[in-house]
Structure formats: C-alpha cells, structure tokens
N, C-alpha and C. Protein backbone atom coordinates (compact mmCIF):
# COMPACT_ATOMS: atom_id res chain seq x y z
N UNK A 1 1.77 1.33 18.40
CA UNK A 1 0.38 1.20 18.01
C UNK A 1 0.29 1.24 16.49
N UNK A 2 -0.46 0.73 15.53
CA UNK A 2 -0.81 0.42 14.30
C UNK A 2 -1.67 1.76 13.98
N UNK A 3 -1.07 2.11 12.86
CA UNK A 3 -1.93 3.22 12.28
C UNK A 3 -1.58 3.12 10.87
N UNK A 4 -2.65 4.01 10.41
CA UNK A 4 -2.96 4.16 8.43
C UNK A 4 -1.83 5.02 7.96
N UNK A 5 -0.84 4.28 7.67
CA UNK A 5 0.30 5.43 6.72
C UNK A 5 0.58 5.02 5.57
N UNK A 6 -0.41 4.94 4.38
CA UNK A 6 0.18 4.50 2.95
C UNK A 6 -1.92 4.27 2.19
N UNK A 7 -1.70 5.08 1.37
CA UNK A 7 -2.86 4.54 0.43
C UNK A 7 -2.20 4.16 -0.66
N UNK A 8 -2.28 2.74 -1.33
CA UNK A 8 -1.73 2.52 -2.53
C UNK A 8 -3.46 2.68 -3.69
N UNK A 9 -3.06 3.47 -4.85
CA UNK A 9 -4.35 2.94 -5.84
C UNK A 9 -4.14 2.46 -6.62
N UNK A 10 -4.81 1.82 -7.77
CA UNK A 10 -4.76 1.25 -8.70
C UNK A 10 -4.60 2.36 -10.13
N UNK A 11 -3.78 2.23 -10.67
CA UNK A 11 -3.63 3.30 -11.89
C UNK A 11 -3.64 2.68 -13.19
N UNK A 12 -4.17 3.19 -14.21
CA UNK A 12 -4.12 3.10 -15.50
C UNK A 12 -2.92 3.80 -16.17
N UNK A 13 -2.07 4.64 -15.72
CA UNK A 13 -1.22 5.32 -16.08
C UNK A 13 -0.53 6.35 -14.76
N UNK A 14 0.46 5.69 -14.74
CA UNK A 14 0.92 7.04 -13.56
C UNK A 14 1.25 7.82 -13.76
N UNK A 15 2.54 8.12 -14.91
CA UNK A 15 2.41 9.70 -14.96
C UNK A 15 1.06 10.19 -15.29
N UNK A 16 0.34 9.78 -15.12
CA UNK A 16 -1.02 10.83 -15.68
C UNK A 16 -1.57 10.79 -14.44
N UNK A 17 -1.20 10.27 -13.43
CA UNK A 17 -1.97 10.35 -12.08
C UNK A 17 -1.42 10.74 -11.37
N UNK A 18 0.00 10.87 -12.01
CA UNK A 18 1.34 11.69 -11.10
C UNK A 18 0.88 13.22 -11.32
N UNK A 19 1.03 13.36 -12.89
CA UNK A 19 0.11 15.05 -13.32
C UNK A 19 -1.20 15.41 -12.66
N UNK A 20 -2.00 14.29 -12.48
CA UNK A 20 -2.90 15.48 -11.56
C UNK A 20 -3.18 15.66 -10.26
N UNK A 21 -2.49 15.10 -9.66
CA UNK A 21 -1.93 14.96 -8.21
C UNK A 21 -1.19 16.16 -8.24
N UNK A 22 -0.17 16.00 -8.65
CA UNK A 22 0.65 17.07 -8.92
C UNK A 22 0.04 18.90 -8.99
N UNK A 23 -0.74 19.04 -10.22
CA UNK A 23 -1.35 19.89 -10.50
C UNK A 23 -2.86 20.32 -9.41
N UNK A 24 -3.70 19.33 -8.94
CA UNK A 24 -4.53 19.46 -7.86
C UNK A 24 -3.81 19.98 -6.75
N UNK A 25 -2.64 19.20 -5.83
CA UNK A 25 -2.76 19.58 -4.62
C UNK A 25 -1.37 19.93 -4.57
N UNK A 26 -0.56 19.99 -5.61
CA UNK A 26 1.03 20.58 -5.42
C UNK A 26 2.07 19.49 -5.07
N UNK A 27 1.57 18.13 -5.03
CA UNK A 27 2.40 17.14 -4.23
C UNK A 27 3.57 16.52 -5.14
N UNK A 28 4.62 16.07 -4.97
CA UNK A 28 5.62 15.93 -5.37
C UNK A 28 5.83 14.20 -5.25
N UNK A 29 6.58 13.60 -6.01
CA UNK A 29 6.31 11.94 -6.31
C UNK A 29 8.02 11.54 -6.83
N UNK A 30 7.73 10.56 -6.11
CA UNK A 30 9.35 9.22 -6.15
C UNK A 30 9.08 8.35 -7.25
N UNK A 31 9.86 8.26 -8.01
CA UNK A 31 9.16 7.08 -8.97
C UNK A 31 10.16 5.72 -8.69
N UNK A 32 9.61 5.03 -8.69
CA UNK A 32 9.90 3.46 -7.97
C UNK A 32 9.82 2.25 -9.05
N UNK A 33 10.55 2.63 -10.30
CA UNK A 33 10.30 1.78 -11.64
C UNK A 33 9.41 2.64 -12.44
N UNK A 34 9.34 1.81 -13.75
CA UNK A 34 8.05 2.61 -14.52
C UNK A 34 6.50 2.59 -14.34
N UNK A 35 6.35 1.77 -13.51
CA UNK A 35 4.86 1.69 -13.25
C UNK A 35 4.34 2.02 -11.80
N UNK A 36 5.63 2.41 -10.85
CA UNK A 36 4.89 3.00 -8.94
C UNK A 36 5.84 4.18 -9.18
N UNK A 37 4.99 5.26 -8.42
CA UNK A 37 5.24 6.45 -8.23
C UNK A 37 4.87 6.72 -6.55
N UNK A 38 5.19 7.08 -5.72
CA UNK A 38 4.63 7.49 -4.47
C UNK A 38 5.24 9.05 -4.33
N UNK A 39 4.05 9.41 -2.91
CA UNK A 39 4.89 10.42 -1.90
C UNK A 39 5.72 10.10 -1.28
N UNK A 40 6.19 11.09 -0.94
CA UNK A 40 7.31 10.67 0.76
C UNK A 40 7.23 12.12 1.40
N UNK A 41 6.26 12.08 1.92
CA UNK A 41 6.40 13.36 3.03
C UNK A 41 6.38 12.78 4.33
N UNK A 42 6.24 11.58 4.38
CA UNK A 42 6.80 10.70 5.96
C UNK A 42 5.53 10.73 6.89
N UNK A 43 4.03 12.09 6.05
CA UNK A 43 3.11 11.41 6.99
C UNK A 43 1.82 10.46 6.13
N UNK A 44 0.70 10.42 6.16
CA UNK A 44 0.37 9.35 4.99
C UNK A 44 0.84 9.78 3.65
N UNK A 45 1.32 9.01 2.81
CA UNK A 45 1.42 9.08 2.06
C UNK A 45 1.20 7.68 0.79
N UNK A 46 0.74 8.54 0.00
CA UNK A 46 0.08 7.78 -1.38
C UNK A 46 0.49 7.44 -2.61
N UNK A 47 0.66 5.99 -3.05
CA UNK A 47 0.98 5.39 -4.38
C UNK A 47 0.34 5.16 -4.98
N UNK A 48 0.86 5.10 -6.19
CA UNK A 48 0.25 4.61 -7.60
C UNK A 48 0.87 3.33 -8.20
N UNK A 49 -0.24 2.42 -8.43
CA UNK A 49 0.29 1.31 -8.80
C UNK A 49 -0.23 0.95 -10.22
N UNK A 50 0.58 1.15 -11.16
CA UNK A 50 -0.19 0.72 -12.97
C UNK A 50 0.17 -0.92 -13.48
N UNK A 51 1.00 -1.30 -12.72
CA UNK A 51 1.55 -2.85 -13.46
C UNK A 51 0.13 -3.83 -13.03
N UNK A 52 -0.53 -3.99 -14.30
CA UNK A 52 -1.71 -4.69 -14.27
C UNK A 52 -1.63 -5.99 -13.60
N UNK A 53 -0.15 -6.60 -13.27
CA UNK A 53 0.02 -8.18 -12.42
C UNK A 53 0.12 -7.63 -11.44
N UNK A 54 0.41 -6.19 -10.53
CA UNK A 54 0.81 -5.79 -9.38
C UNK A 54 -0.68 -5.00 -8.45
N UNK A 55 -1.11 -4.70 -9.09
CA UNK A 55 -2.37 -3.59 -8.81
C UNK A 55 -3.20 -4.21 -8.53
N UNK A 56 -4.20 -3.48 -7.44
CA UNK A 56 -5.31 -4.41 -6.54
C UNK A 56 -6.69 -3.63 -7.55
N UNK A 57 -7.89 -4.58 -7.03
CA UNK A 57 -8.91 -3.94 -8.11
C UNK A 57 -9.05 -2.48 -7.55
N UNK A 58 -9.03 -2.10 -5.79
CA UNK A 58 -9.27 -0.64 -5.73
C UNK A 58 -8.35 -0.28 -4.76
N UNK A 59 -9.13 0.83 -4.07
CA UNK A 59 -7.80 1.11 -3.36
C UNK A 59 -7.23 0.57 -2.52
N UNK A 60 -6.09 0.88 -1.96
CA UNK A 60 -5.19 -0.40 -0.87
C UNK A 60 -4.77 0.31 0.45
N UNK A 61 -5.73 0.49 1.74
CA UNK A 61 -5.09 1.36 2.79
C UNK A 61 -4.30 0.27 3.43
N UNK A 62 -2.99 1.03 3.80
CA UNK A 62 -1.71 0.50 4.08
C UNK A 62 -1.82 0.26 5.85
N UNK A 63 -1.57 -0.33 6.78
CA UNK A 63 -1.54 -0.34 7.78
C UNK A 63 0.09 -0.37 8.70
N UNK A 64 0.47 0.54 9.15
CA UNK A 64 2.11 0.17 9.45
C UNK A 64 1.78 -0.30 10.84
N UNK A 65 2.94 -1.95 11.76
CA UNK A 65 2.59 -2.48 12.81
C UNK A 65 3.94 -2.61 12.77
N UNK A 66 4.37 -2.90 14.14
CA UNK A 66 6.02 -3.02 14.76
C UNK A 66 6.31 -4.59 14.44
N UNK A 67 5.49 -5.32 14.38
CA UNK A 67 5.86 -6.59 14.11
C UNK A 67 5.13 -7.58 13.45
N UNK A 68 5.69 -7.65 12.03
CA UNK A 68 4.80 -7.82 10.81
C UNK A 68 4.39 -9.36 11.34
N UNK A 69 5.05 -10.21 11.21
CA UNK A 69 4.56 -11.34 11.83
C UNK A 69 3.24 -11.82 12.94
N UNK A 70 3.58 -10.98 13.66
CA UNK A 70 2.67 -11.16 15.15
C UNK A 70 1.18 -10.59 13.70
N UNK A 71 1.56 -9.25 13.27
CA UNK A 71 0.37 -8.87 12.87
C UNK A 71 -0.32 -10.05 12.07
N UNK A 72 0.47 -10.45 11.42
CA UNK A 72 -0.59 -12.12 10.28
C UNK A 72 -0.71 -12.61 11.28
N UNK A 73 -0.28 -13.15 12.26
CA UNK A 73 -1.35 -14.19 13.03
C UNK A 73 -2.70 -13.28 13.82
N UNK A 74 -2.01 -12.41 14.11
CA UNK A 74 -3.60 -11.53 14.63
C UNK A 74 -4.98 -11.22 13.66
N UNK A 75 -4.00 -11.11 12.25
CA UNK A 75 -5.24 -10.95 11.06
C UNK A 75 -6.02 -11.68 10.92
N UNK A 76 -5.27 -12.65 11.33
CA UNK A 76 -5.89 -14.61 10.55
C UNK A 76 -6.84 -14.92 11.98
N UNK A 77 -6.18 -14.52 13.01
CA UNK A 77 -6.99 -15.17 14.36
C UNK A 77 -8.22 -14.27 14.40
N UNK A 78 -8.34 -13.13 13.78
CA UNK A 78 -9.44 -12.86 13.97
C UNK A 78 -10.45 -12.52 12.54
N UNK A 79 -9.91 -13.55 11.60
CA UNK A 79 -10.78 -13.72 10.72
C UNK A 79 -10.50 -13.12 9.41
N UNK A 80 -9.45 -12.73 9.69
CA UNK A 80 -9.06 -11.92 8.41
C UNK A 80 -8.38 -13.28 7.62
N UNK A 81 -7.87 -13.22 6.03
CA UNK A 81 -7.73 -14.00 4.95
C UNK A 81 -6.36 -13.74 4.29
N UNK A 82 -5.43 -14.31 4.43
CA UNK A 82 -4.22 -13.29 3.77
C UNK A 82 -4.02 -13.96 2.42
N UNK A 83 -4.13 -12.60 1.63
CA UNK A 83 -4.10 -12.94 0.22
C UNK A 83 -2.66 -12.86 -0.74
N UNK A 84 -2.07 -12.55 -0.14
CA UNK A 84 -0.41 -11.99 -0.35
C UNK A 84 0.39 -12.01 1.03
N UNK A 85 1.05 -13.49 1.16
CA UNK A 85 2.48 -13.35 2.07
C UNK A 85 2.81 -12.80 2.11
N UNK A 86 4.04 -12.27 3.59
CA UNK A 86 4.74 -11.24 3.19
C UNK A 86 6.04 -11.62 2.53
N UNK A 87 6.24 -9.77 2.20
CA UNK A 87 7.43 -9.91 0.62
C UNK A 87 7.80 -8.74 0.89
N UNK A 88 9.39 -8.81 0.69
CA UNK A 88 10.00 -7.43 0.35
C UNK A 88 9.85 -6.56 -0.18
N UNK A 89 10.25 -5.16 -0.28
CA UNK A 89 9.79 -3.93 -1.53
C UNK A 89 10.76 -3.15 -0.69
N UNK A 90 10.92 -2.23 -1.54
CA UNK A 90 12.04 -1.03 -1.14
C UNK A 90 11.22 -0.59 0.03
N UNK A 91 11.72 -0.09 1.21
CA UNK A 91 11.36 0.29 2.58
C UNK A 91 10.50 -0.28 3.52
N UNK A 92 10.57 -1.72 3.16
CA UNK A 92 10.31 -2.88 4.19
C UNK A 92 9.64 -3.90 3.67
N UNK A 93 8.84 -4.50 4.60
CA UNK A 93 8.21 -5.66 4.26
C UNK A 93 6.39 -5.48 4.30
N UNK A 94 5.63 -6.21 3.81
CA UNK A 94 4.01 -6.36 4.06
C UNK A 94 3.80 -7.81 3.87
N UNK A 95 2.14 -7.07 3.17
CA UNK A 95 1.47 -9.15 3.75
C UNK A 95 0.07 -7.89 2.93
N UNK A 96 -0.75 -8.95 2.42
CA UNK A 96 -1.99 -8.32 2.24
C UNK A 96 -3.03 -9.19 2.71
N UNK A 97 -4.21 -8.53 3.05
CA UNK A 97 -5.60 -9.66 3.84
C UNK A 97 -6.87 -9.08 3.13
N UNK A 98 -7.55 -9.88 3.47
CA UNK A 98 -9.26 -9.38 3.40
C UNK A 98 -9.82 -9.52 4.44
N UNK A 99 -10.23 -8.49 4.82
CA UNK A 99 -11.42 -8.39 6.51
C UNK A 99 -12.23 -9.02 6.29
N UNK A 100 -13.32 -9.36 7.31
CA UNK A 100 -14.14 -10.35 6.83
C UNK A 100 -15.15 -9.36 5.87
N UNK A 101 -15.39 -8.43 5.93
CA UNK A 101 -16.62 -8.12 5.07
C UNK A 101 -15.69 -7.69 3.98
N UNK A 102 -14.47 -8.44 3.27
CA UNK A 102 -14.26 -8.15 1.86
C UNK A 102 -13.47 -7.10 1.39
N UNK A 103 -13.10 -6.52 2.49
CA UNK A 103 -12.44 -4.96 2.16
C UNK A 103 -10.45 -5.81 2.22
N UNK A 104 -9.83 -5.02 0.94
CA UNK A 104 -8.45 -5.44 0.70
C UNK A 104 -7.57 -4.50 1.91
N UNK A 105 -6.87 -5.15 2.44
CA UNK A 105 -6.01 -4.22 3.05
C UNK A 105 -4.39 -4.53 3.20
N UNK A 106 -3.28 -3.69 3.59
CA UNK A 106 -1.98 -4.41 4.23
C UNK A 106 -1.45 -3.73 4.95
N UNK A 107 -0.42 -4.87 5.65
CA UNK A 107 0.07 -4.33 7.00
C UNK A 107 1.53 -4.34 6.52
N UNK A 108 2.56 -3.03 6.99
CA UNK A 108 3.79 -2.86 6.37
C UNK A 108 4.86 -2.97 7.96
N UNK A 109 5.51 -3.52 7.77
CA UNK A 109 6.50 -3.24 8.82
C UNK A 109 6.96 -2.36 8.12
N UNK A 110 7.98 -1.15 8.28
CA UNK A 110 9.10 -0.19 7.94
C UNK A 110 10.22 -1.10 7.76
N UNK A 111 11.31 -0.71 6.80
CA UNK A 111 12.95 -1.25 7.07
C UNK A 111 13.51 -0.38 8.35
C-alpha cells in the first residue's frame, strides 16, 4: 500500500535549516552533497533541498509505491500531470506530478 514517507522542502540554506531542526527537535541529518541534507530514522523522514535548479517552490510530500511505473500511469489516468520523469537519486527512483488542484507531489520507489 502507498503511504507518505519523505517531506522534501525548499531551503535557502541548509546548514541553517539543518541548525534549527537540529536545535528545535534534536534530529540528526545525512548530508547528500552541499546543498541536500535529510533524516534517516526510516520512519517519515525530511529533506532539505537549497540547489535553486533542484528545489520545488514549496514543500514536496514524498509518496513511497511498490511499483514506480504502474504508479505514473495511475497518476496520469487519473488526472494527475507529471512534471519530472522518473530519475535516479541515492536510495531509489521517483517521478514528480501535480494533482489536479495544483498541489506538487512524488512517488519514490525504494532501491
């Protein structure tokens, strides 16, 4: 079954969003190049995205599905818009869409 495991946001600076993450709720961060930082506590967990060509205007809830494929044609058959093919990244693959009322979202297979 498909469920919400990944908020990506849009950052102006990550270590500075790493620091107050950090300092707010105690959480601890992977850094993934100089501009993504995430969690990994394996249940949702949340990135930071600062590379101004990489970063969505807001936030990005992640959707994980067993079979990334099947999921784009289900997005598209029911109206959804895919705005980003899918593409590799360290710990699997995605695809990004727009629902019909406009909201950004993506669906991740796992590696």
């Amino acid at each position: 079954m498909a469920r919400m495991n990944y908020l990506e946001l849009p950052v102006a600076d990550t270590a500075r969003a790493k620091g107050f993450y950090a300092a707010a709720f105690g959480w601890t961060f992977t850094d993934f190049g100089p501009s993504y930082a995430a969690t990994m506590s394996g249940d949702t967990d949340i990135g930071f995205q600062a590379d101004p060509a990489e970063r969505t205007r807001s936030a990005l809830p992640v959707i994980e599905v067993d079979d990334l494929e099947r999921a784009q044609m289900a997005v598209e058959s029911a109206g959804g818009r895919v705005t980003k093919q899918i593409f590799a990244f360290p710990g699997g693959r995605r695809f990004h869409f727009v629902d019909p009322d406009g909201h950004e979202l993506a669906a991740v297979q796992p590696a």
